[in-house]
Protein backbone atom coordinates (compact mmCIF):
# COMPACT_ATOMS: atom_id res chain seq x y z
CA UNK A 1 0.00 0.00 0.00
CA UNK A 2 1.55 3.23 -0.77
CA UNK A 3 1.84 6.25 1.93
CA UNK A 4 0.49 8.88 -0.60
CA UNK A 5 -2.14 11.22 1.32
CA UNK A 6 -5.53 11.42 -0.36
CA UNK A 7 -5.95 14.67 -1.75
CA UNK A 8 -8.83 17.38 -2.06
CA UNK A 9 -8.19 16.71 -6.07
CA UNK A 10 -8.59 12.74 -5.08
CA UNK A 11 -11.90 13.90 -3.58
CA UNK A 12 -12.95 15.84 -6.01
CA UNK A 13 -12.50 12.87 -8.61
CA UNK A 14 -14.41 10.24 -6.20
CA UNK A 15 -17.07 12.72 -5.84
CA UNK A 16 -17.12 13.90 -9.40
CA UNK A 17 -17.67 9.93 -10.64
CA UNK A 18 -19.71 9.48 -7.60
CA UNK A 19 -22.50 11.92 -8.59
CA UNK A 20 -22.59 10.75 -11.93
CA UNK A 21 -23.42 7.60 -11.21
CA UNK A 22 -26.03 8.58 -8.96
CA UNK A 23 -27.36 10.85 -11.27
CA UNK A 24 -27.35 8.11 -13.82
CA UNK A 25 -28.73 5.67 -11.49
CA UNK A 26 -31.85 8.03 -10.92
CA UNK A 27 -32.73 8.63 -13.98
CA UNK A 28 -32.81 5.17 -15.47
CA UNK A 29 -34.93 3.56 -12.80
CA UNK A 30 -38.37 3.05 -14.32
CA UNK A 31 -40.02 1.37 -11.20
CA UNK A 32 -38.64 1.85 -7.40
CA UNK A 33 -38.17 -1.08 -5.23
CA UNK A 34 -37.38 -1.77 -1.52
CA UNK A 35 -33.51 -2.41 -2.58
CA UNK A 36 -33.29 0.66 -4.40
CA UNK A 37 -31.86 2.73 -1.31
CA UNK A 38 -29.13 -0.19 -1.48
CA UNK A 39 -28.32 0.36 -5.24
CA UNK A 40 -28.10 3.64 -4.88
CA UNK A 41 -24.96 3.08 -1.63
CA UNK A 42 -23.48 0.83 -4.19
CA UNK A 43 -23.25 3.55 -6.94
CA UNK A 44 -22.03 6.10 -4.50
CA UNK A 45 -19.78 3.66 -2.33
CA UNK A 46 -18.21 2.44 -6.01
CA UNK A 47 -17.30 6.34 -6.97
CA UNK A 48 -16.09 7.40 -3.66
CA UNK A 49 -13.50 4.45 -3.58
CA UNK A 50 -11.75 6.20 -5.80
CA UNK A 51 -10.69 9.02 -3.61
CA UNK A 52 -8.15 6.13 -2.77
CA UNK A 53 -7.02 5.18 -6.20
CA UNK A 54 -3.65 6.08 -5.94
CA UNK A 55 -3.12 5.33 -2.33
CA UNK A 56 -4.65 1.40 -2.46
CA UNK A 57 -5.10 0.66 -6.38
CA UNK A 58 -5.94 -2.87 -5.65
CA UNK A 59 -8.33 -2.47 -3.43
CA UNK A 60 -9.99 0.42 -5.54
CA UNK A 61 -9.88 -1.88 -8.03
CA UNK A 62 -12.01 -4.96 -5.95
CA UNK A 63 -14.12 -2.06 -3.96
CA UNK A 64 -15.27 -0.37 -7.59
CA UNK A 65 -15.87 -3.90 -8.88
CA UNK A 66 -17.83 -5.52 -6.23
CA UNK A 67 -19.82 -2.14 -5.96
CA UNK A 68 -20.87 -2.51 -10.11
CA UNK A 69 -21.73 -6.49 -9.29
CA UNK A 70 -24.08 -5.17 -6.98
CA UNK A 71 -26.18 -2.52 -8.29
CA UNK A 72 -26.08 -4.42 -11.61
CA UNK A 73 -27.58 -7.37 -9.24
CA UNK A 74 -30.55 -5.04 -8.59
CA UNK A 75 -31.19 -4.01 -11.46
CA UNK A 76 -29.26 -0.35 -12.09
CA UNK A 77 -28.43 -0.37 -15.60
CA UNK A 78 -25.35 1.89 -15.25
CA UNK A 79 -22.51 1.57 -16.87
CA UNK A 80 -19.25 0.38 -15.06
CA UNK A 81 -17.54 3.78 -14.68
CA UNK A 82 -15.65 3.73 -11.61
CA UNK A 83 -14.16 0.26 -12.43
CA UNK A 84 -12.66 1.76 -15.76
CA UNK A 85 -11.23 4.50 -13.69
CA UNK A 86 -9.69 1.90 -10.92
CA UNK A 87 -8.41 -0.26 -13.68
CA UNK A 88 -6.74 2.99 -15.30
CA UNK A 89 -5.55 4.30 -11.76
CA UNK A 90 -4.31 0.07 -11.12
CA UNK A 91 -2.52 -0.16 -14.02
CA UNK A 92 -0.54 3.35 -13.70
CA UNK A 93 0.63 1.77 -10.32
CA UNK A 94 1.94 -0.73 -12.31
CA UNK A 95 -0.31 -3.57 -10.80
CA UNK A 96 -0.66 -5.02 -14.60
CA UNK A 97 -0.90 -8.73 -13.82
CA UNK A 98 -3.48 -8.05 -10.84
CA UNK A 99 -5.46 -5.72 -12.97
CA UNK A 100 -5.59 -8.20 -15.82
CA UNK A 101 -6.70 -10.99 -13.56
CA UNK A 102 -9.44 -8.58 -11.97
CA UNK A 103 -11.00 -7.79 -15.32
CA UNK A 104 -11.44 -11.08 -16.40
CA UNK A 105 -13.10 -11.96 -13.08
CA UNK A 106 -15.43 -9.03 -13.72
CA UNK A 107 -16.25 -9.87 -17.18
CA UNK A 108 -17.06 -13.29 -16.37
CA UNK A 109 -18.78 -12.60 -13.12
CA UNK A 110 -21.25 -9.49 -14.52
CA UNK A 111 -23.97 -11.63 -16.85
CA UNK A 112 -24.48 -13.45 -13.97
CA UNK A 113 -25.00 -10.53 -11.77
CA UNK A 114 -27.47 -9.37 -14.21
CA UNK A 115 -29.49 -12.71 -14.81
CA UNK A 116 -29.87 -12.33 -11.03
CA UNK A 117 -31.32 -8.92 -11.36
CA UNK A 118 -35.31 -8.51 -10.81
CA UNK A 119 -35.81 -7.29 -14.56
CA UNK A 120 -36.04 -11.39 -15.40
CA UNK A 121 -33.16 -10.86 -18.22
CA UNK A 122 -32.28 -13.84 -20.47
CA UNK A 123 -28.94 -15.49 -20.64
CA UNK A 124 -28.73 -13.60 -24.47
CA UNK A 125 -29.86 -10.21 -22.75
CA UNK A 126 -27.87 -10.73 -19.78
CA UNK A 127 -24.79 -11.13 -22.06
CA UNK A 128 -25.73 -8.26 -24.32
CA UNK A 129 -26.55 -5.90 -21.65
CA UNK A 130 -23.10 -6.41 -20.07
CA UNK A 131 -20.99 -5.61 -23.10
CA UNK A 132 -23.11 -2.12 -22.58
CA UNK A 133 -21.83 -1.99 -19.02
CA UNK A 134 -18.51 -3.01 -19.18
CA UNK A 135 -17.52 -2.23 -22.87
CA UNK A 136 -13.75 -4.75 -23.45
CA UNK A 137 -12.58 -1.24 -25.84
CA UNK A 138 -13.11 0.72 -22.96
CA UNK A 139 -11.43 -1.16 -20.57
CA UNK A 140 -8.50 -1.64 -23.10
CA UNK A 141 -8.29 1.92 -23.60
CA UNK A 142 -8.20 2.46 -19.98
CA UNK A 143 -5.56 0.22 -19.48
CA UNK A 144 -3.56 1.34 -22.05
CA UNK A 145 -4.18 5.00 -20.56
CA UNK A 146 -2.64 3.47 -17.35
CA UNK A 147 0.37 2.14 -19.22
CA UNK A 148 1.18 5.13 -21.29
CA UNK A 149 0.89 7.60 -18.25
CA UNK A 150 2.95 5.05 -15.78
CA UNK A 151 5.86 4.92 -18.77
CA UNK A 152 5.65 8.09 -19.47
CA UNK A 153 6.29 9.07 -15.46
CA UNK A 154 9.10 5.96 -15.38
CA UNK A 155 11.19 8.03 -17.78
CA UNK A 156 10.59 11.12 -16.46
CA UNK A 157 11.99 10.24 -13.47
CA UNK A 158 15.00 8.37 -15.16
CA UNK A 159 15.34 11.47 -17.02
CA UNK A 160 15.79 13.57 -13.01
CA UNK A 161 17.68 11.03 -11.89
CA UNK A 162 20.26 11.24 -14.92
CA UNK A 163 20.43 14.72 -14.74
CA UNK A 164 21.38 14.53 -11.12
CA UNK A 165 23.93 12.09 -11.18
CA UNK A 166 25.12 14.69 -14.39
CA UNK A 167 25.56 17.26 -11.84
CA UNK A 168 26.76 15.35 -9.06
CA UNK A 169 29.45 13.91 -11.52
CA UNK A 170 30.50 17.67 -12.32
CA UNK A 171 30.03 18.90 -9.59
CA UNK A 172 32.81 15.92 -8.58
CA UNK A 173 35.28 16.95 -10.70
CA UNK A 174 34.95 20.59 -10.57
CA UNK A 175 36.13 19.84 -6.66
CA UNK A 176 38.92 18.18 -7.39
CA UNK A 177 40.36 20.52 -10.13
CA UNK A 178 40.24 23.42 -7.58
CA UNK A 179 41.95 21.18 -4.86
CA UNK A 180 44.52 20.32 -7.58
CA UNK A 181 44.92 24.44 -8.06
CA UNK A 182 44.79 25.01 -4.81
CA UNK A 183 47.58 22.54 -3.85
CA UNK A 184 49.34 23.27 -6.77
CA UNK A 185 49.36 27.26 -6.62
CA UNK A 186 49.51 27.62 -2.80
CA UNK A 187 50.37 24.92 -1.04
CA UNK A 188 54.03 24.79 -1.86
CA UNK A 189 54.15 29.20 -0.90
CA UNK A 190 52.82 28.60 2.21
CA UNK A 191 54.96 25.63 3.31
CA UNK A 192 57.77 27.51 2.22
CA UNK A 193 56.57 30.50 4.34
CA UNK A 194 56.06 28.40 7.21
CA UNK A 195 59.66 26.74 6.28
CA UNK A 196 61.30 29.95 6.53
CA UNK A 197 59.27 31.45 9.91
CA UNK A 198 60.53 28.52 11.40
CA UNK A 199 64.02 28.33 10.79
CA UNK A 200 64.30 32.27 11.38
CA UNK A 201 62.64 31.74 14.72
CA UNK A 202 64.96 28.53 15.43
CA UNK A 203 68.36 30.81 14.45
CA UNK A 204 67.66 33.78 16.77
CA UNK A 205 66.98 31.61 19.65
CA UNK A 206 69.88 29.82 19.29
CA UNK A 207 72.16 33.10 19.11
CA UNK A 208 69.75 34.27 22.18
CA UNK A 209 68.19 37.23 20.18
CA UNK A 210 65.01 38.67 20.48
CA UNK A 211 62.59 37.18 18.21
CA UNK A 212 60.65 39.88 16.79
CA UNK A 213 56.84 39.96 17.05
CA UNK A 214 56.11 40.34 12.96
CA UNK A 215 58.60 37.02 12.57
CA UNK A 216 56.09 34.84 15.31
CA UNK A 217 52.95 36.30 14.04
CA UNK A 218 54.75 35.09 10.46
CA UNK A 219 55.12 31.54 11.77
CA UNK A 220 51.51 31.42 13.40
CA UNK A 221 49.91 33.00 10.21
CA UNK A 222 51.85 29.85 8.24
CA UNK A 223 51.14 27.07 10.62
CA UNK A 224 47.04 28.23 10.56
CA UNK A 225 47.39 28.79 6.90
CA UNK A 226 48.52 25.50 6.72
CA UNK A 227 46.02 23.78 8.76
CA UNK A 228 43.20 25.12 6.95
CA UNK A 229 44.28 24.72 3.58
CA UNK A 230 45.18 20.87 4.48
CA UNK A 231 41.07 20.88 5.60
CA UNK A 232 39.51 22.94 2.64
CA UNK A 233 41.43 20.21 0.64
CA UNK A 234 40.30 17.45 2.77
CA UNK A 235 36.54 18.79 2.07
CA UNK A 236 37.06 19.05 -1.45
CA UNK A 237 38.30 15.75 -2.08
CA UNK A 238 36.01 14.25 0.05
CA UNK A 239 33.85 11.85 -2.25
CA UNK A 240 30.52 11.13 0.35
CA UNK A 241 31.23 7.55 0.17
CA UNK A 242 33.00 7.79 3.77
CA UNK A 243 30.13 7.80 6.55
CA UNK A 244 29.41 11.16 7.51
CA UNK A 245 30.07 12.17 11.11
CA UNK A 246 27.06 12.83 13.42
CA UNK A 247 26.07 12.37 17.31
CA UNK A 248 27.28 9.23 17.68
CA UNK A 249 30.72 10.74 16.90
CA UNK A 250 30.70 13.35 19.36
CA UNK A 251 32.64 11.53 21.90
CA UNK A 252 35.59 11.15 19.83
CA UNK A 253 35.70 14.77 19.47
CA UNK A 254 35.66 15.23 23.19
CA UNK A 255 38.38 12.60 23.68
CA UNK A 256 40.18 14.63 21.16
CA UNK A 257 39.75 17.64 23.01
CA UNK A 258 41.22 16.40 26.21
CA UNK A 259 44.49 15.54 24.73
CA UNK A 260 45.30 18.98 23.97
CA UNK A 261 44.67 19.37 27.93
CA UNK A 262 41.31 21.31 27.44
CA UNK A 263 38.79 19.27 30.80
CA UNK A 264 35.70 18.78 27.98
CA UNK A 265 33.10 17.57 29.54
CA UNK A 266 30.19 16.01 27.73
CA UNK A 267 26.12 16.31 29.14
CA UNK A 268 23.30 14.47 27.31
CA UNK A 269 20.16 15.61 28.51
CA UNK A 270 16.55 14.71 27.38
CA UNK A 271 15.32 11.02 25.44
CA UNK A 272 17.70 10.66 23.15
CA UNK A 273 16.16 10.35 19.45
CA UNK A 274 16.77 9.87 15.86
CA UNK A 275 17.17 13.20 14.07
CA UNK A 276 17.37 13.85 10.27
CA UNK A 277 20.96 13.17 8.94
CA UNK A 278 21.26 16.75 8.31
CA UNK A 279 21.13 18.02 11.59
CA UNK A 280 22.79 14.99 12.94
CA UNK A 281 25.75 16.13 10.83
CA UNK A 282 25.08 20.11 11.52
CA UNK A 283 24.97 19.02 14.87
CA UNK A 284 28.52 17.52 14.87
CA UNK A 285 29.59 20.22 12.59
CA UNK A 286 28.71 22.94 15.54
CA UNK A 287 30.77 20.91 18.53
CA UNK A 288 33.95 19.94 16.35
CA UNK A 289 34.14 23.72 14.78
CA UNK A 290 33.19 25.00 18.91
CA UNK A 291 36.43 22.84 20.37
CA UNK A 292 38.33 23.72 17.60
CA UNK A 293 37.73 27.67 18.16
CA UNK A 294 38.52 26.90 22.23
CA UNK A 295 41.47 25.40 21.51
CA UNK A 296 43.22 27.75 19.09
CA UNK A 297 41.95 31.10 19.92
CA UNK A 298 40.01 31.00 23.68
CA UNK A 299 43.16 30.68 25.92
CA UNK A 300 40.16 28.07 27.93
CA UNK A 301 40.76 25.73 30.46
CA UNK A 302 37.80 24.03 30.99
CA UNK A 303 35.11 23.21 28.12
CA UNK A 304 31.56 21.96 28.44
CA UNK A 305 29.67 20.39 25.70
CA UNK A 306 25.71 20.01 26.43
CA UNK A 307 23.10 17.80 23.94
CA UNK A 308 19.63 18.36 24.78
CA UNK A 309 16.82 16.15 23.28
CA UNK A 310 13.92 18.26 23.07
CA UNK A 311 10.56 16.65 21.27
CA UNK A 312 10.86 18.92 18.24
CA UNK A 313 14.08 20.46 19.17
CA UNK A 314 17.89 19.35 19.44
CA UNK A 315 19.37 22.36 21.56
CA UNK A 316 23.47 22.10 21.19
CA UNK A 317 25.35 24.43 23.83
CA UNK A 318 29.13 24.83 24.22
CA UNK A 319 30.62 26.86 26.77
CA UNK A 320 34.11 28.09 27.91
CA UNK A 321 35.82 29.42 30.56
CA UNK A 322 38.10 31.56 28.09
CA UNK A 323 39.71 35.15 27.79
CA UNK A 324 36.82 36.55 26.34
CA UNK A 325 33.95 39.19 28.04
CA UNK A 326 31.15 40.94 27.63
CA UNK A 327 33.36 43.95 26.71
CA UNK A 328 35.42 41.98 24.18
CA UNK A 329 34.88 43.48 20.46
CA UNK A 330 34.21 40.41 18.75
CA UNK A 331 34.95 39.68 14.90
CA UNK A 332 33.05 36.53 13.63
CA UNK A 333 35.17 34.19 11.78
CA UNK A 334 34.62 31.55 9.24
CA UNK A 335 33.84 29.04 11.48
CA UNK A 336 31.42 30.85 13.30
CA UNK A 337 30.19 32.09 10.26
CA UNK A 338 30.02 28.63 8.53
CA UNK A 339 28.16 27.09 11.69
CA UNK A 340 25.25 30.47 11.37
CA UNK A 341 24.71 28.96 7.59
CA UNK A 342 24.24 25.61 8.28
CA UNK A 343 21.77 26.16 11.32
CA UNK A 344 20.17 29.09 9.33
CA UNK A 345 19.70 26.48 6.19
CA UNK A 346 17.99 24.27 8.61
CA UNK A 347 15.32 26.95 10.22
CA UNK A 348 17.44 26.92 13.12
CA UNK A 349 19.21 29.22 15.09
CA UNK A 350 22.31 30.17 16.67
CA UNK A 351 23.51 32.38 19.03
CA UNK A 352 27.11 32.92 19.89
CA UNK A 353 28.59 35.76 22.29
CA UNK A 354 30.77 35.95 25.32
CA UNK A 355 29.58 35.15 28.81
CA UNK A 356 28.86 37.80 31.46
CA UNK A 357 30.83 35.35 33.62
CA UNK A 358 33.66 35.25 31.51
CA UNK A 359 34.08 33.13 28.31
CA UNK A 360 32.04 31.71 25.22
CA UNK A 361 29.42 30.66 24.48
CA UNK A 362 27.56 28.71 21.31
CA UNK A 363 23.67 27.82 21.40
CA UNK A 364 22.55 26.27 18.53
CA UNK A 365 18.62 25.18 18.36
CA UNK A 366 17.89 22.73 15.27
CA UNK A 367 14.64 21.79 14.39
CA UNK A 368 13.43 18.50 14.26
CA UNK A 369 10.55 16.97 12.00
CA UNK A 370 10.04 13.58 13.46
CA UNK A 371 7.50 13.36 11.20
CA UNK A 372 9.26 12.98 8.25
């Protein structure tokens, strides 16, 4: 059974068939009878079925047709229109064999329903007056209708899926070419920047000089450089068929965090539960770029990572004891930057700012659609 919702346009279909039927049903009834109030459920019954034709085709298909056995049974000459709909609606689903096997059940099965009818038919009549009912180039064209429009769809979405994998696959390679130019053009500038800091720093100690500030801000500028051009190239040659990080990986960070001699401390509050994989990975995305900030820019001794699992919510807070304060002019870097997209691109939001008591802090609040 699929999941698809009934729509108001379902509705409107059911109803739609539904009415004329009934409509049909009145007018052709020369004489009432005590079961008429029953033929005229069946008619109705048979067209509002449909308002589930694309969630349940199959049963559609067996509600419609039992519903057209029965007012035929009792004497409504109408014409099977809600079955040639469900057999359409059946076959688009791609239920061919079922639908096949269906329709010859019905087309043996309705003379009988109509020699049992109180009009007193004869086998000849009965026969004759359910080709009129259930015409076989009607149901062929319906079924055919059902093929075309379920082909048709079949490519279209081959056709999507081809042009994604088309962009994916450039998308691809246009990563790696601008790691190769980045590696290529700066990579070997900046190692030989860092080269140099280094052995310039390393000479004037040894001869007991002064090192002078511009050389160590030098070698700092080329060991960062360094360490984020080695992760922009990381990212860009990443190829997504490594397991993305999330939640569960959270502790590793921590553990990662303590041997640099930062105390990280790590508080789960809430029932846990599963999140989309995109905040599970925006969620790991906010604590690893968080430590990383403490640990090359706060000056912090002390680190606390909190996880809170709210029922629509997944709160992530990470707090410092670091050099910063209220009073601190603050100047947002990438990171911090980078984490604001993600959690905006999600509906979330973040707030990051120093502590009155001293320190950082970095609340993000992602939402969650357990529904989904």
């Amino acid at each position: 059974m699929s999941r698809e919702r009934i729509g108001v346009r379902d509705w409107a279909i059911a109803a739609g068939v539904a009415a004329i039927l009934l409509v049909t049903g009145l007018s052709g009834q020369p004489s009432p009878t005590h079961l008429d109030p029953l033929g005229y459920a069946l008619l109705m019954a048979g067209g509002l079925a449909l308002a589930a034709h694309r969630r349940a085709p199959v049963t559609v298909l067996a509600v419609t047709g039992s519903c057209v056995l029965g007012y035929q049974a009792l004497g409504f000459e109408v014409p099977a229109l809600a079955f040639l709909f469900a057999v359409f609606a059946a076959v688009r689903a791609g239920h061919r064999v079922i639908t096949v096997a269906g329709t010859v059940i019905m087309l043996a099965a309705l003379p009988f329903a109509i020699l049992a009818a109180p009009h007193g038919w004869s086998v000849d009549e009965a026969f004759t007056q359910s080709r009129e009912a259930l015409q076989l180039a009607w149901l062929i064209a319906a079924g055919a209708a059902g093929e075309a429009l379920r082909q048709a769809e079949r490519r279209a979405d081959e056709a999507e899926r081809t042009r994604e994998e088309t962009a994916r696959r450039r998308a691809d390679e246009e990563r790696l070419h601008i790691a190769r130019e980045l590696h290529d053009s700066l990579t070997h500038q900046i190692s030989v920047i860092k080269v140099q800091a280094e052995v310039a720093v390393h000479l004037a100690n040894r001869r007991g000089e002064q090192v002078p500030e511009a050389l160590l801000a030098i070698r700092e500028a080329g060991r960062e450089a360094a360490r984020e051009l080695r992760a922009t190239l990381e990212a860009l040659r990443d190829d997504g068929k490594s397991p993305p990080h999330g939640l569960d990986d959270v502790q590793e960070l921590m553990e990662r965090a303590r041997t640099t001699g930062l105390d990280a401390k790590l508080t789960i509050e809430g029932r846990r539960h599963d999140v989309p994989a995109a905040v599970d990975r925006t969620a790991y995305r906010i604590v690893q770029e968080s430590l990383t900030n403490i640990a090359r820019h706060a000056g912090a001794a002390t680190a606390s990572v909190r996880i809170d699992y709210r029922p629509d919510t997944l709160v992530i807070q990470v707090d410092d004891d670091g050099e910063a304060t209220p009073d601190t002019a603050q100047v947002p870097g990438v990171g911090l930057l980078g984490m604001r997209e993600r959690v905006t691109a999600l509906g979330g939001r973040l707030q990051a700012a120093p502590r009155g008591e001293g320190g950082f802090s970095v609340q993000a609040e992602l939402p969650v659609d357990r529904t989904s």
